[in-house]
PDB file of N, CA and C in Angstrom:
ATOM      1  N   UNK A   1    -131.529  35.947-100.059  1.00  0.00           N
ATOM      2  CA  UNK A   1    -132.501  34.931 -99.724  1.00  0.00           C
ATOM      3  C   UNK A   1    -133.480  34.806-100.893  1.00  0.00           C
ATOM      4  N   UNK A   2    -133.681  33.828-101.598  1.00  0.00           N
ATOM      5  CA  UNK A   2    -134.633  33.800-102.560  1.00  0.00           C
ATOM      6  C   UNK A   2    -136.003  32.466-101.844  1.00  0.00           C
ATOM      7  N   UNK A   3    -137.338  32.366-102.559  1.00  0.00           N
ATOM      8  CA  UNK A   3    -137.940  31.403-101.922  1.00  0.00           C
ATOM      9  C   UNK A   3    -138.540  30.735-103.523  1.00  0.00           C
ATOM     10  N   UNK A   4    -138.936  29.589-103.198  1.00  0.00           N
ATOM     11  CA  UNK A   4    -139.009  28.657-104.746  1.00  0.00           C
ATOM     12  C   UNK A   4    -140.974  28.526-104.437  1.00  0.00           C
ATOM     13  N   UNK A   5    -141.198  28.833-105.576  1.00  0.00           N
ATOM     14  CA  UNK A   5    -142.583  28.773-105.703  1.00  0.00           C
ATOM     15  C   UNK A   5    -143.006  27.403-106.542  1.00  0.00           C
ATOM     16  N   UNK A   6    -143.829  26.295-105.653  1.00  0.00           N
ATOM     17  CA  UNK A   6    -143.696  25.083-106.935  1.00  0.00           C
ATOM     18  C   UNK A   6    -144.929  24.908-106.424  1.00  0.00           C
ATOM     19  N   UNK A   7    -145.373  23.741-107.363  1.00  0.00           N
ATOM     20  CA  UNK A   7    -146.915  23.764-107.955  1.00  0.00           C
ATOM     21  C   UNK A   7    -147.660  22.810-106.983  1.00  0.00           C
ATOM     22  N   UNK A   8    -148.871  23.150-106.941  1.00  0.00           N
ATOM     23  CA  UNK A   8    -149.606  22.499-105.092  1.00  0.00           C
ATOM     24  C   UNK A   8    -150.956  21.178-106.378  1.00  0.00           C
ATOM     25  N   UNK A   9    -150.545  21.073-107.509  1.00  0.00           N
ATOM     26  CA  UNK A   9    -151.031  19.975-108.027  1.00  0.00           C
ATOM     27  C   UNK A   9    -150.666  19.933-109.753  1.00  0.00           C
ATOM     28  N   UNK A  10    -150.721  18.883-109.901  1.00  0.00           N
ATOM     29  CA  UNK A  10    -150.642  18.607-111.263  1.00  0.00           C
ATOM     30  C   UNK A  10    -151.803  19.209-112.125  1.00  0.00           C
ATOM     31  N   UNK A  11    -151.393  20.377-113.182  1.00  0.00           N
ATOM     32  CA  UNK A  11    -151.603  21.249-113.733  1.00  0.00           C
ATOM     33  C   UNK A  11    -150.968  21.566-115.284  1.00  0.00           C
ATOM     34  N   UNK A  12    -152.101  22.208-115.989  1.00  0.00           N
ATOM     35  CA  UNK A  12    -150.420  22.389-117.174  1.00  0.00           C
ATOM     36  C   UNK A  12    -150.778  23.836-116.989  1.00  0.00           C
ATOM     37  N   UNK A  13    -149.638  24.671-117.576  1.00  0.00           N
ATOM     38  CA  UNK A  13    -149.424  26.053-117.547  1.00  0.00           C
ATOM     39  C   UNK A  13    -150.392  26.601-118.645  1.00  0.00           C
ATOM     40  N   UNK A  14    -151.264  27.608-118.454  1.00  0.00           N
ATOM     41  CA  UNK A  14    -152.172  28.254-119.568  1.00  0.00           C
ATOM     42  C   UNK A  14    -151.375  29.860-119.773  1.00  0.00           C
ATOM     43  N   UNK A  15    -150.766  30.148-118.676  1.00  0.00           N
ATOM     44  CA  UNK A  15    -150.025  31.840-118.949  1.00  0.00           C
ATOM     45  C   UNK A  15    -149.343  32.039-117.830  1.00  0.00           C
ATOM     46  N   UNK A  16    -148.211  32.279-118.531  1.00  0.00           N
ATOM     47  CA  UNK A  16    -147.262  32.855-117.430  1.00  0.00           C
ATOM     48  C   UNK A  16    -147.482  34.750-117.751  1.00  0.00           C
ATOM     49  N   UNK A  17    -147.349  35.112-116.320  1.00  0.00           N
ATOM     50  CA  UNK A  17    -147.668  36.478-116.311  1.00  0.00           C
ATOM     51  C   UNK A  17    -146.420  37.524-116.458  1.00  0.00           C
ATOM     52  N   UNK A  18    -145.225  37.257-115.594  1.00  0.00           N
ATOM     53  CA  UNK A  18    -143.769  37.935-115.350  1.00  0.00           C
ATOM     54  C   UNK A  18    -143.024  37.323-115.911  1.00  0.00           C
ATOM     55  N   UNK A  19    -141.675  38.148-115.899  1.00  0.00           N
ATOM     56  CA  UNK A  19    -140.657  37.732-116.514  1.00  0.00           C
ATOM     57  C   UNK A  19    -139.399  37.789-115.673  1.00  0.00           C
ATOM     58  N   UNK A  20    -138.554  37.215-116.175  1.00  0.00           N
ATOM     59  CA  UNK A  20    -136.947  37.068-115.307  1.00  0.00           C
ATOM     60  C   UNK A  20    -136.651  38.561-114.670  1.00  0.00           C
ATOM     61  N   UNK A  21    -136.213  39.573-113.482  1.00  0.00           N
ATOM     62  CA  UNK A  21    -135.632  40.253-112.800  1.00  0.00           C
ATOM     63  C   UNK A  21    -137.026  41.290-112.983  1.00  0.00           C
ATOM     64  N   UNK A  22    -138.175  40.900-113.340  1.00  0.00           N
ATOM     65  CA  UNK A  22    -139.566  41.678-113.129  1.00  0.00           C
ATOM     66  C   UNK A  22    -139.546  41.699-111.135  1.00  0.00           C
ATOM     67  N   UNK A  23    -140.293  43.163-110.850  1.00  0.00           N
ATOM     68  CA  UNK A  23    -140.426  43.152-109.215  1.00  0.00           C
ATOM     69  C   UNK A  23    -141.516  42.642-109.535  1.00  0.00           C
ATOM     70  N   UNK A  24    -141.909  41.722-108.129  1.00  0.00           N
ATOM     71  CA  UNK A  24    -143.437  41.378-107.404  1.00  0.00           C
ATOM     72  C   UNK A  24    -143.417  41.692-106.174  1.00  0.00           C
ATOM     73  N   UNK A  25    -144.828  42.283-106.189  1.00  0.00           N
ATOM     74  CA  UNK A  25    -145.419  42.561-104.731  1.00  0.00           C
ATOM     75  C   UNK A  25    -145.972  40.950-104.019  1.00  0.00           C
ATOM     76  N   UNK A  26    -145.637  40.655-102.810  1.00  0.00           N
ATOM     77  CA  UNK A  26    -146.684  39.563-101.847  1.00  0.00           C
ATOM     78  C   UNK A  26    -148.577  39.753-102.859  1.00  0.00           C
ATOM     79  N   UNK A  27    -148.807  38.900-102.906  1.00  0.00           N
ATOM     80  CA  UNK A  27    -150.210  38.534-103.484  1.00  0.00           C
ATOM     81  C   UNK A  27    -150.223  38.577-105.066  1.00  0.00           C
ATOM     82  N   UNK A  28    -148.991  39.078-105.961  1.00  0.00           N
ATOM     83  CA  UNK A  28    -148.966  38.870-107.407  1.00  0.00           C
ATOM     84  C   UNK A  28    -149.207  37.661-108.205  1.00  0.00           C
ATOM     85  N   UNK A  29    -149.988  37.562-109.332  1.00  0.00           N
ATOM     86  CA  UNK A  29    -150.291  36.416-109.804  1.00  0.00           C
ATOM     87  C   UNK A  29    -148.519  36.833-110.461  1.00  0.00           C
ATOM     88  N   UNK A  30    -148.177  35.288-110.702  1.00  0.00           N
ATOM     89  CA  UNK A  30    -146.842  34.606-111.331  1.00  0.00           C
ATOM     90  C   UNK A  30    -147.954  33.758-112.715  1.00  0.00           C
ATOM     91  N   UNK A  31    -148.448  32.844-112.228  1.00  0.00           N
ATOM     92  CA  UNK A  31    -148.469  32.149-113.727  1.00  0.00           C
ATOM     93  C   UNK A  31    -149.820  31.254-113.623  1.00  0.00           C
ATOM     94  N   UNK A  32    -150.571  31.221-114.150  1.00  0.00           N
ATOM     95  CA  UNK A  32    -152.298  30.861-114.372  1.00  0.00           C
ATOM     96  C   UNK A  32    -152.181  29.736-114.693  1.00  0.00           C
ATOM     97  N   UNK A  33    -152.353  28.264-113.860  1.00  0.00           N
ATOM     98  CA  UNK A  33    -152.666  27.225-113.946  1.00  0.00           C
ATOM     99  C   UNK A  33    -153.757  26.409-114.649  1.00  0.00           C
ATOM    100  N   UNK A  34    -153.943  25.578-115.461  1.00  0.00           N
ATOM    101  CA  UNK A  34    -155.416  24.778-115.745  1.00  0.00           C
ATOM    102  C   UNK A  34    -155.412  23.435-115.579  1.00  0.00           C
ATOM    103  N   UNK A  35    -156.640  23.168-114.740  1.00  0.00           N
ATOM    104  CA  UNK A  35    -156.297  21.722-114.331  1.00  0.00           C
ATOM    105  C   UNK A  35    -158.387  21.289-114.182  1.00  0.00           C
ATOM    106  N   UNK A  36    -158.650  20.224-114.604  1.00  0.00           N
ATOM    107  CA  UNK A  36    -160.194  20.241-115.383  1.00  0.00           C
ATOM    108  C   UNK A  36    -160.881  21.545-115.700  1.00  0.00           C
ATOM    109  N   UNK A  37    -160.288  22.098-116.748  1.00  0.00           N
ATOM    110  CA  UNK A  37    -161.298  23.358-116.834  1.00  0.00           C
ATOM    111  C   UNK A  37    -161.224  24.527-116.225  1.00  0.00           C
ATOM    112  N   UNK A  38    -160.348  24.431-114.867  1.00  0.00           N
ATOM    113  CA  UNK A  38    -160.587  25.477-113.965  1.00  0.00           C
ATOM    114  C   UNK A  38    -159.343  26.632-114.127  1.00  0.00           C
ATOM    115  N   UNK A  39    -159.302  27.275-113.917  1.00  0.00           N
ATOM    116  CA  UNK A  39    -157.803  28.518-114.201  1.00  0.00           C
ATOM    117  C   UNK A  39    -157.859  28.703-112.251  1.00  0.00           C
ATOM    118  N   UNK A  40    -156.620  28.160-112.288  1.00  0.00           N
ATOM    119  CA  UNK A  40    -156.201  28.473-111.132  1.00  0.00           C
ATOM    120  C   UNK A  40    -154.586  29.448-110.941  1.00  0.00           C
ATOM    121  N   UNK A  41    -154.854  30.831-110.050  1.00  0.00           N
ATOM    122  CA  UNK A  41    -153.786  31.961-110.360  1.00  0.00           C
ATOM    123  C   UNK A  41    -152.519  31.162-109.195  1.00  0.00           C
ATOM    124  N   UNK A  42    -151.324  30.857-109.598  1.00  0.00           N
ATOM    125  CA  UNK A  42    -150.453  31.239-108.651  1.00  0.00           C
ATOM    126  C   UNK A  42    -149.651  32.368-107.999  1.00  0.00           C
ATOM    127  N   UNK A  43    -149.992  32.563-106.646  1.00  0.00           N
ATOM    128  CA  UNK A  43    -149.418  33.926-106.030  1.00  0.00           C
ATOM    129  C   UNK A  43    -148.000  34.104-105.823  1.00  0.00           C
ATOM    130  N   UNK A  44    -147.687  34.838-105.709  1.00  0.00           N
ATOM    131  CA  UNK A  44    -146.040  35.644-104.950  1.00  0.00           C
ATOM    132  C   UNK A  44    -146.402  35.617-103.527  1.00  0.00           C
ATOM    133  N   UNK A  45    -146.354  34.774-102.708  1.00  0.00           N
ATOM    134  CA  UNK A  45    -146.219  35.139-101.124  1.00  0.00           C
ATOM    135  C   UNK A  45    -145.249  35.940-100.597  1.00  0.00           C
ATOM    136  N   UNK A  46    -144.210  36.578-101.472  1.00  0.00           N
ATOM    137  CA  UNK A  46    -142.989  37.574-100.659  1.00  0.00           C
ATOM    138  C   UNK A  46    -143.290  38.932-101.778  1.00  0.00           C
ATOM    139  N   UNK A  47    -142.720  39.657-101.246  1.00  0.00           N
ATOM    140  CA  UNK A  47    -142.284  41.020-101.984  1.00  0.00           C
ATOM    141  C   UNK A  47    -140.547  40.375-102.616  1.00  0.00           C
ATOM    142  N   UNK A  48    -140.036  40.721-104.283  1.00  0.00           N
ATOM    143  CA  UNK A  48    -139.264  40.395-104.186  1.00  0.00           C
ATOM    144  C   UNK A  48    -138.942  40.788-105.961  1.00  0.00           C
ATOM    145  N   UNK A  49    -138.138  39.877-106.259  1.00  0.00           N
ATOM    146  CA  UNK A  49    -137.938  39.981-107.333  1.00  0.00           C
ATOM    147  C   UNK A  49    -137.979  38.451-108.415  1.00  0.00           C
ATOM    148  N   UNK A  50    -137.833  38.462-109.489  1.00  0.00           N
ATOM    149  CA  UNK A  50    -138.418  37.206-110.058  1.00  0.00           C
ATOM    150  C   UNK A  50    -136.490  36.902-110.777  1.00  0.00           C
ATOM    151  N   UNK A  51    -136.426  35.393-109.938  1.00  0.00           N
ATOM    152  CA  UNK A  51    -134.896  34.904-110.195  1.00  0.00           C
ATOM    153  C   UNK A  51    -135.066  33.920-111.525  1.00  0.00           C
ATOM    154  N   UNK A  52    -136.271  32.982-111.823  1.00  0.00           N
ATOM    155  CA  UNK A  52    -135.682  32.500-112.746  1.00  0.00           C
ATOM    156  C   UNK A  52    -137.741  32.062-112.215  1.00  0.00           C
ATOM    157  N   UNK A  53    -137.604  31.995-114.047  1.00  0.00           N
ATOM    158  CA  UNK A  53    -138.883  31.185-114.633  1.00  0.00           C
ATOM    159  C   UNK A  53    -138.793  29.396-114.843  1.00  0.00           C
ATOM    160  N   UNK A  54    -139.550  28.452-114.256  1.00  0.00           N
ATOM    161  CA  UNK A  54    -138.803  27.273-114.408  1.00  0.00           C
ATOM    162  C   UNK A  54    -140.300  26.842-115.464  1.00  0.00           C
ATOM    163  N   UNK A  55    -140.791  27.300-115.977  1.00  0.00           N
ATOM    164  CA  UNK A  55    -142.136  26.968-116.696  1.00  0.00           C
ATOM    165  C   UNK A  55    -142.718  27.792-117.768  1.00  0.00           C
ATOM    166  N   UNK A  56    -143.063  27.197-118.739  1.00  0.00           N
ATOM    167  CA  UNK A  56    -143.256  27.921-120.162  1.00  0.00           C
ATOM    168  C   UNK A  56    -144.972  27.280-120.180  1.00  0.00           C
ATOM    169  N   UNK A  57    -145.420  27.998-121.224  1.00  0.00           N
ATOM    170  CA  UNK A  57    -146.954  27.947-121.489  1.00  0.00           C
ATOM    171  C   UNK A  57    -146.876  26.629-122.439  1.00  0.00           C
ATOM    172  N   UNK A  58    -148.039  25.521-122.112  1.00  0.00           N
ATOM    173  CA  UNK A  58    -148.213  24.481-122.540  1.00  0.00           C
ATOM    174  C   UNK A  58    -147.691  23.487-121.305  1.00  0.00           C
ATOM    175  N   UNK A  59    -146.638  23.209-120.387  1.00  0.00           N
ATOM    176  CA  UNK A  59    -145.887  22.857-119.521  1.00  0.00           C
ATOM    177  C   UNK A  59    -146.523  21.580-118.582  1.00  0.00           C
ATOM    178  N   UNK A  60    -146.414  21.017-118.683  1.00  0.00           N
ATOM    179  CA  UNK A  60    -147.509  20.268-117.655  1.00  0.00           C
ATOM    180  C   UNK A  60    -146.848  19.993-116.283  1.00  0.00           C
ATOM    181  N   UNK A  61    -146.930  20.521-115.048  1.00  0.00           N
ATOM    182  CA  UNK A  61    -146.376  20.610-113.959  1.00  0.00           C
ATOM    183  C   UNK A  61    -146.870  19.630-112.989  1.00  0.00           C
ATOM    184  N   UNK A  62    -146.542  18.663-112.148  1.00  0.00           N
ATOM    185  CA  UNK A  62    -146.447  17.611-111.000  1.00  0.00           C
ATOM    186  C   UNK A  62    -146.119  18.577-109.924  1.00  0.00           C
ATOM    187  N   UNK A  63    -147.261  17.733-109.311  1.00  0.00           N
ATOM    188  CA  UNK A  63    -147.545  18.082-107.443  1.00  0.00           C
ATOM    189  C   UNK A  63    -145.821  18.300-107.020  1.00  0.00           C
ATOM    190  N   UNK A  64    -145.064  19.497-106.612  1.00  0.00           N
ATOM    191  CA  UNK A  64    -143.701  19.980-105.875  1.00  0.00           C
ATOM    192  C   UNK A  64    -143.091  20.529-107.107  1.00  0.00           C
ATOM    193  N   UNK A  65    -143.497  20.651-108.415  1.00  0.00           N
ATOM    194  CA  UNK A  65    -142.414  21.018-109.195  1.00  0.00           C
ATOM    195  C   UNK A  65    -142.317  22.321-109.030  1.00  0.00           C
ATOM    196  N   UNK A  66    -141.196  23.212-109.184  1.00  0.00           N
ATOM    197  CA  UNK A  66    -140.694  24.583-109.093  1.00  0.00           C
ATOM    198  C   UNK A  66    -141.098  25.036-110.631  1.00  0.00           C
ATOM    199  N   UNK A  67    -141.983  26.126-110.180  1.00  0.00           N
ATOM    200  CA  UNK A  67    -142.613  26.955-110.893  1.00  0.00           C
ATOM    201  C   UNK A  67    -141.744  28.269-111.096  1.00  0.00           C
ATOM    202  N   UNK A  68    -141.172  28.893-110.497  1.00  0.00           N
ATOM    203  CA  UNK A  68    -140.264  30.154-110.347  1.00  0.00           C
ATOM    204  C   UNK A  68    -139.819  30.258-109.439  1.00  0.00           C
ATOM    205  N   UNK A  69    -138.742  31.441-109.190  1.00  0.00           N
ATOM    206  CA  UNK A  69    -137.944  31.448-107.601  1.00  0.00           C
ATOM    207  C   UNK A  69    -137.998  32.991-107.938  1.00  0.00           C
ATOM    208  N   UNK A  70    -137.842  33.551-106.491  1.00  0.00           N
ATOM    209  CA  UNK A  70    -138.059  34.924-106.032  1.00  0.00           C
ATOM    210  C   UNK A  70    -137.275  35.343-105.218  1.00  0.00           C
ATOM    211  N   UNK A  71    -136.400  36.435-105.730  1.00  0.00           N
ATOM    212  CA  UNK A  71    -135.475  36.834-105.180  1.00  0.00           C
ATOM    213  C   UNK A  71    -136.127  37.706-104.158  1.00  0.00           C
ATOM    214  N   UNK A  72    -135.456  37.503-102.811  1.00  0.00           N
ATOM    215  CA  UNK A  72    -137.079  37.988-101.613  1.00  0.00           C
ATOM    216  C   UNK A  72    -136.094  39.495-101.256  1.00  0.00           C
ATOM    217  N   UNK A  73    -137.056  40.350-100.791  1.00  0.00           N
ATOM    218  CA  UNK A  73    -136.592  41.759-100.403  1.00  0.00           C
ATOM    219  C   UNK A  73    -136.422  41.982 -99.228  1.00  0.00           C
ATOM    220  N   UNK A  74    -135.680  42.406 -98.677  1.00  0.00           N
ATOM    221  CA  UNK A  74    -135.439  42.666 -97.298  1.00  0.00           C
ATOM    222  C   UNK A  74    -136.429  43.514 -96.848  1.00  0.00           C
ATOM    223  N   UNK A  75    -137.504  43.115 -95.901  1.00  0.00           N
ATOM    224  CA  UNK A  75    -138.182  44.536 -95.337  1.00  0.00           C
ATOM    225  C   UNK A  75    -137.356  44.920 -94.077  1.00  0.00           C
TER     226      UNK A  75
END
């Protein structure tokens, strides 16, 4: 089961934090958004593992685009 993490507004990417088959815990920042000025963190809502990075630094991301996918862990 993996779950797709995509972007809740148009943003460009200032830092991505993880990398491809890196573990995340539920509440991990993934990748630091900027959108007027502001740094906004995106979280990991699952415990899991990181399936694929869909976003590089500079990136400018639209409201639904897939930011990363997370390979989710069985609790």
């Amino acid at each position: 089961m993996s779950q797709v993490v995509r972007a809740e507004m148009v943003a460009s990417v200032h830092s991505v934090l993880v990398t491809v088959d890196e573990p995340v815990d539920e509440g991990a920042t993934l990748v630091i958004l900027e959108s007027m000025k502001m740094e906004i963190p995106v979280l990991s809502e699952v415990r899991g593992t990181i399936a694929e990075i869909a976003v590089s630094v500079g990136d400018v991301v639209q409201e639904g685009d897939v930011i990363a996918v997370i390979a989710v862990v069985a609790s």
